[in-house]
Structure formats: C-alpha cells, structure tokens
N, C-alpha and C. Protein backbone atom coordinates (compact mmCIF):
# COMPACT_ATOMS: atom_id res chain seq x y z
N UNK A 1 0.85 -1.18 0.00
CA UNK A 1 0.00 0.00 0.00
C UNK A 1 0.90 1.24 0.00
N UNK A 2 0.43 2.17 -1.11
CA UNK A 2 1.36 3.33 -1.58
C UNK A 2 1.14 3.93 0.09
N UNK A 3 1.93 5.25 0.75
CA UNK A 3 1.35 6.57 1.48
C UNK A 3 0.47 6.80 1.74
N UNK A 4 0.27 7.43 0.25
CA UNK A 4 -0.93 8.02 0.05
C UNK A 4 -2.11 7.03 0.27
N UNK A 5 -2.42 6.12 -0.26
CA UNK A 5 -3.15 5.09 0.08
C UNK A 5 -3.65 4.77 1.96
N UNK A 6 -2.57 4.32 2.41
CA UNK A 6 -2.46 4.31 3.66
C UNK A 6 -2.86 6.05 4.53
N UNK A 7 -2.79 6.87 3.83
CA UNK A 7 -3.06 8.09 4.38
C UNK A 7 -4.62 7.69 4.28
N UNK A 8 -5.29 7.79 3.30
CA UNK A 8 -6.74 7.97 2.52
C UNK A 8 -7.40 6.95 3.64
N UNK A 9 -7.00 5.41 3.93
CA UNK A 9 -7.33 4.89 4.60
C UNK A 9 -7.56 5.06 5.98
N UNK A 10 -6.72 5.42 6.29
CA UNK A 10 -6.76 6.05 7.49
C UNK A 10 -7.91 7.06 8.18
N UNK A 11 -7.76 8.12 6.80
CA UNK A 11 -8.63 9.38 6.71
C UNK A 11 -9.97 8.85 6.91
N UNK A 12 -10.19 7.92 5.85
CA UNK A 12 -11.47 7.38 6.03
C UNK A 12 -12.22 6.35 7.31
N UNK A 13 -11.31 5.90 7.93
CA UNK A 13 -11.70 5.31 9.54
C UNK A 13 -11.60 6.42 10.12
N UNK A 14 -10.75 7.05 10.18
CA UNK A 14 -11.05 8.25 11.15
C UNK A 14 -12.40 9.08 11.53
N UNK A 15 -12.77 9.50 9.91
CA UNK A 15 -14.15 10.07 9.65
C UNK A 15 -15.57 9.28 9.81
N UNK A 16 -14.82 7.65 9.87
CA UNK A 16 -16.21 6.97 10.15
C UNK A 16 -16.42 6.52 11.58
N UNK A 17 -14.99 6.55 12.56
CA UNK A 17 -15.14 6.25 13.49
C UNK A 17 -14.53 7.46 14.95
N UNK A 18 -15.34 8.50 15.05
CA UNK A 18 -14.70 9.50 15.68
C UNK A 18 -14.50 9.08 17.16
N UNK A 19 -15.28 8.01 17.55
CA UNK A 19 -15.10 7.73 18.73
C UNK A 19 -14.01 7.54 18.93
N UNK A 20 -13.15 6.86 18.59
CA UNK A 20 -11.82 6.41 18.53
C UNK A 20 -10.53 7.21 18.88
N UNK A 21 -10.88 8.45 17.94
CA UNK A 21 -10.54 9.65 17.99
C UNK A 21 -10.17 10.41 19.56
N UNK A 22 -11.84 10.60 19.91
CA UNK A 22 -12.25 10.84 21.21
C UNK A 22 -11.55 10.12 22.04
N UNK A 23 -11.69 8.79 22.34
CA UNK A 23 -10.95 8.68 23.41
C UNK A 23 -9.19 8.49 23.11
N UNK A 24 -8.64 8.49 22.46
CA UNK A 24 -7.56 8.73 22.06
C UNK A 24 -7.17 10.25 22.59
N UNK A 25 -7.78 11.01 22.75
CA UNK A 25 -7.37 12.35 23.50
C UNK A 25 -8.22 12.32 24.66
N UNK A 26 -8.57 11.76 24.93
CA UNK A 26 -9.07 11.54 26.14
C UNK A 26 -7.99 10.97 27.35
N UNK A 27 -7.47 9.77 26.86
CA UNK A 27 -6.65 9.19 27.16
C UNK A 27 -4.94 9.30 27.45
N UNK A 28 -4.68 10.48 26.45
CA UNK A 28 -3.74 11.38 26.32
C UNK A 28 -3.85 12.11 26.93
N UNK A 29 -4.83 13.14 27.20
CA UNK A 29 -4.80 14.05 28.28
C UNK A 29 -5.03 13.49 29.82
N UNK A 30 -5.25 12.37 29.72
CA UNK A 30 -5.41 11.84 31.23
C UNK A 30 -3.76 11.40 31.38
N UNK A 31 -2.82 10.90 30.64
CA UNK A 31 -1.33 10.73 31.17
C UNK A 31 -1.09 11.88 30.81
N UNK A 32 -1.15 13.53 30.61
CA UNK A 32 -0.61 14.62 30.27
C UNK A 32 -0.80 14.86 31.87
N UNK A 33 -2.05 14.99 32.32
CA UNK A 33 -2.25 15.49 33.88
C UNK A 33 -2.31 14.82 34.67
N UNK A 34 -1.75 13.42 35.00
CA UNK A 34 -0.73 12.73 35.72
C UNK A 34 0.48 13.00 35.46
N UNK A 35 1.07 13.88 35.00
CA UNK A 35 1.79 14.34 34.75
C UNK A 35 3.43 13.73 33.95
N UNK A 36 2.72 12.91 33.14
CA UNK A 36 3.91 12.33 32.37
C UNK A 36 4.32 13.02 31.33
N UNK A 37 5.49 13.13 31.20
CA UNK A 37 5.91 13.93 30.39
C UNK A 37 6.41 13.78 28.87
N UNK A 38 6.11 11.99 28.86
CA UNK A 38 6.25 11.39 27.52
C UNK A 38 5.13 10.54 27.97
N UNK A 39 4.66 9.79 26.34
CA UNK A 39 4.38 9.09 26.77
C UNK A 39 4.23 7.97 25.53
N UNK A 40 3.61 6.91 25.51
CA UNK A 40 3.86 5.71 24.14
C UNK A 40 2.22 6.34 23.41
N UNK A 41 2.51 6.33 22.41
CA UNK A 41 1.16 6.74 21.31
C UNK A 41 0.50 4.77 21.24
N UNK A 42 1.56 4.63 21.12
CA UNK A 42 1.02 2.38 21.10
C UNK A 42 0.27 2.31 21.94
N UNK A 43 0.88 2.76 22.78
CA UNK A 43 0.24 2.04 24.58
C UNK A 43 -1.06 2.95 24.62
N UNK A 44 -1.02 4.49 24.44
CA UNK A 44 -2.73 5.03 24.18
C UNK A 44 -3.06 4.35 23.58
N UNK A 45 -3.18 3.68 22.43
CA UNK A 45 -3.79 2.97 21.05
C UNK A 45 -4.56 2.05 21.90
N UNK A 46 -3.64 0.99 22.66
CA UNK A 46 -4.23 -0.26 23.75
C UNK A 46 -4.87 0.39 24.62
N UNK A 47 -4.70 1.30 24.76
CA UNK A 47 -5.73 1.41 26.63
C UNK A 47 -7.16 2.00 25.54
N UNK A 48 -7.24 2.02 24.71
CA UNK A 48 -8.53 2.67 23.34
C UNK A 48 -9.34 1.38 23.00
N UNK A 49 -8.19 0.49 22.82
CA UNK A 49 -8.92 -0.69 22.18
C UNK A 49 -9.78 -1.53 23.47
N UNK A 50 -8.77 -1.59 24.23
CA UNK A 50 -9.83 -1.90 25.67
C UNK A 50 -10.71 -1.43 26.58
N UNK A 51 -11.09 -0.25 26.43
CA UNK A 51 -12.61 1.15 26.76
C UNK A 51 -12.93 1.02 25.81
N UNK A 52 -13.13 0.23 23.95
CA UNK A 52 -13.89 0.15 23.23
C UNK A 52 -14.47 -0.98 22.98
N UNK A 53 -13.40 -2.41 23.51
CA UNK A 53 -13.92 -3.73 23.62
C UNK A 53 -14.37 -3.74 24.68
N UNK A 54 -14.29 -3.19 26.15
CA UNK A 54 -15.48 -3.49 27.12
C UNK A 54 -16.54 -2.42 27.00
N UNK A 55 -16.81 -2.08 26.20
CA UNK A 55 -18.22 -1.34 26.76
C UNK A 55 -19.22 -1.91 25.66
N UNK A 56 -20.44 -2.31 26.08
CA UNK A 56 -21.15 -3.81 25.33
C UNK A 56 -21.88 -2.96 24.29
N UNK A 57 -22.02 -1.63 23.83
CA UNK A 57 -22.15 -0.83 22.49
C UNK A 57 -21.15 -0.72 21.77
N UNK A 58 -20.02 -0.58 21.54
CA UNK A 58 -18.80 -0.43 20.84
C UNK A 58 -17.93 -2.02 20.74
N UNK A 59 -18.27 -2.89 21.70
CA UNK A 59 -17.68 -4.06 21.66
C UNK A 59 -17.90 -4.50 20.36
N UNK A 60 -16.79 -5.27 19.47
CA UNK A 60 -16.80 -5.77 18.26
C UNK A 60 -16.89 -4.66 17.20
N UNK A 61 -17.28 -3.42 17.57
CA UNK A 61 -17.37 -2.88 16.52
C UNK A 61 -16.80 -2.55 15.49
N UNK A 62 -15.20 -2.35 16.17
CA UNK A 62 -14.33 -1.68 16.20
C UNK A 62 -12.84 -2.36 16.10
N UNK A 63 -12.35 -2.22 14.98
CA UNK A 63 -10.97 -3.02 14.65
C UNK A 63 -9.72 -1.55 14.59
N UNK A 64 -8.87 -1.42 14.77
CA UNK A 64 -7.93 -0.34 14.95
C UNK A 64 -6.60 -0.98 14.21
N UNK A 65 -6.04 -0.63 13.11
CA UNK A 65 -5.13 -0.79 12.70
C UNK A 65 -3.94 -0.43 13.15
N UNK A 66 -3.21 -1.19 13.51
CA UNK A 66 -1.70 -0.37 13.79
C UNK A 66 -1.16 0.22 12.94
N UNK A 67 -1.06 0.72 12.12
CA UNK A 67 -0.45 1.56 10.94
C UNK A 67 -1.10 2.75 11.43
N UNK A 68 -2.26 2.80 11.95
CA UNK A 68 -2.89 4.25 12.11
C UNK A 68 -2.75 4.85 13.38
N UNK A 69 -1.80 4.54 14.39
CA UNK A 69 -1.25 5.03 15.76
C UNK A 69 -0.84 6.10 15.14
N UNK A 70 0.37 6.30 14.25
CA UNK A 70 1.48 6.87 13.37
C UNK A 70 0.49 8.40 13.57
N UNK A 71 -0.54 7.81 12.52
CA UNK A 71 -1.45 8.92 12.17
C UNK A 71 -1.64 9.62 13.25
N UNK A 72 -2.63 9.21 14.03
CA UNK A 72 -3.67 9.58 15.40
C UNK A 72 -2.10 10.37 16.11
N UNK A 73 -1.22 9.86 16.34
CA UNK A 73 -0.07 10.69 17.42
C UNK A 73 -0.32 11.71 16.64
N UNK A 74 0.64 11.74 15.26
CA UNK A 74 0.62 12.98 14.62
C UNK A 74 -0.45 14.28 14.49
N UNK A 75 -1.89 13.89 14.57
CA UNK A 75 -2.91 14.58 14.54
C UNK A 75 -2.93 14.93 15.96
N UNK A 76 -2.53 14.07 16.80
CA UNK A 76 -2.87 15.06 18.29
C UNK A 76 -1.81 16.15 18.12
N UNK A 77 -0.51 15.82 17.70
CA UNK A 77 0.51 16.98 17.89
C UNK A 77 -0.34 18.14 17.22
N UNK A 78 -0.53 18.38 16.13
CA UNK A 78 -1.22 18.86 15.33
C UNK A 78 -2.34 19.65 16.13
N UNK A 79 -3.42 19.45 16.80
CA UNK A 79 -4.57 19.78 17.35
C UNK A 79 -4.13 20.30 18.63
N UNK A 80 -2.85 19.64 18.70
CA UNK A 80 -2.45 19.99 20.02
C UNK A 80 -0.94 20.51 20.71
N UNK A 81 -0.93 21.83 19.88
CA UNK A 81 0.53 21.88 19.83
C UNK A 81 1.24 22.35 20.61
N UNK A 82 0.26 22.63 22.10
CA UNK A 82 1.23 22.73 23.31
C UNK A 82 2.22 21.40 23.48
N UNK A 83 1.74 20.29 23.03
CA UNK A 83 1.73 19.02 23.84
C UNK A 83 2.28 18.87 22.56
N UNK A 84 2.97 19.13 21.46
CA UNK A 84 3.30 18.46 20.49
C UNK A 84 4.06 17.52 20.68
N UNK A 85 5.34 17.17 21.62
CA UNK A 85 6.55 16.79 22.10
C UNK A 85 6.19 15.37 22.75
N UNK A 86 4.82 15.31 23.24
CA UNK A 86 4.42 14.24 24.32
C UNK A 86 4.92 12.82 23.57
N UNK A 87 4.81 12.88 22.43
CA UNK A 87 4.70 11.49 21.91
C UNK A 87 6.30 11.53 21.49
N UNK A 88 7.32 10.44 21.38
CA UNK A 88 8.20 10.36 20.46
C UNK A 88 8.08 10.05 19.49
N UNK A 89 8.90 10.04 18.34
CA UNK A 89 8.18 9.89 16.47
C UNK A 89 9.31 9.37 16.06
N UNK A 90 9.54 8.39 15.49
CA UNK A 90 9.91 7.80 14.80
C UNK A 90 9.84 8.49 12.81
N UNK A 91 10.46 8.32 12.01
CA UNK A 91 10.44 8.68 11.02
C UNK A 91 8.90 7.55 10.55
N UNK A 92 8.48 8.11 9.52
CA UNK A 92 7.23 7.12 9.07
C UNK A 92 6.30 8.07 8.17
N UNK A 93 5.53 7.49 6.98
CA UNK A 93 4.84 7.93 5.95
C UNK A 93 3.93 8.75 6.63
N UNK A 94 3.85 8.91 7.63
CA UNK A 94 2.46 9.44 8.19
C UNK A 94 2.95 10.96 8.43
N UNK A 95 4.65 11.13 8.23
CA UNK A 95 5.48 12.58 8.48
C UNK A 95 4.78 13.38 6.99
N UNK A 96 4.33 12.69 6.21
CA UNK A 96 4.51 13.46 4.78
C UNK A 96 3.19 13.87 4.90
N UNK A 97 1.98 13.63 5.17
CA UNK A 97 0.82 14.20 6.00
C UNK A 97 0.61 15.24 6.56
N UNK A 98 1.58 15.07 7.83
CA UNK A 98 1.36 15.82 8.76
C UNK A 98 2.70 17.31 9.07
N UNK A 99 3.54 16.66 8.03
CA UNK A 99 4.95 17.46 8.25
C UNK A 99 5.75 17.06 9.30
N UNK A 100 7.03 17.49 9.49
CA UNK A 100 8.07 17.07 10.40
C UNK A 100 7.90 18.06 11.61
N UNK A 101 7.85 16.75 12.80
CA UNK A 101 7.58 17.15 14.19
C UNK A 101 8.74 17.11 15.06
C-alpha cells in the first residue's frame, strides 16, 4: 500500500469512526495530567482498544489498525501543539501528511 493510500485509509476510519478519535485524547490528556511527560502513542492505542472492547455498544465494533497510531499521534501533535513533544516519532509515511515534528 502506496502513502498516500495508507493516508486515505486512514482518513477514512477516522471520519467513520470518531469515537476512537475521542478517546484517544481523552486518554492522552489523562497521562498529560498525571503528569507524564512522555508518553507511548502504542500504549494510548491499547488502553482505546480496551474502553472500546469493554463497553457492550462499541464491543466488536471496532478493529484499529496499527499503521494508524502513526497517524492519530501525529494529529494530536497537530490539534495539540502545546503538547506536540508528548509522543516520540519515529520517522514514518504518516510525516509526509502531517509534516516534520
């Protein structure tokens, strides 16, 4: 899968599934004010997938690609650019998106 491809894909779960979204900064801002000062964008991803597999409306609904952490970090920096720094970044297609952080 080209980037771009993988971008579009992305774009398009994103837009169909905002919940995801939601608690993804939800979740982020709850280790921002415990006051960590880094933190793993993966490990938000997991604590997302498990507040979306236990709650018996969203259970099953919901598949989360790992390719799209990349994304979701980058868009919080983005939305959130006090906190841009929180996540570490790795080089990855998802830089050409969002630009270099």
């Amino acid at each position: 899968m080209t980037p771009l491809e993988q971008w579009r894909a992305w774009r398009d779960y994103h837009r169909a599934n905002p919940e995801i979204w939601e608690w993804f900064v939800k979740l982020t801002f709850l280790k921002i004010n415990q006051g960590h000062p880094r933190h793993s964008a993966d490990s938000i991803m997991h604590a997302v997938r498990y507040e979306v597999d236990t709650d018996p409306v969203t259970s099953d609904k919901y598949k989360i690609c790992n390719n799209y952490v990349a994304f979701y970090s980058r868009l919080f920096a983005d939305e959130y650019p006090d906190h841009a720094g929180f996540f570490r970044y790795r080089c990855s297609m998802a830089d050409e998106f969002f630009g270099p952080l």
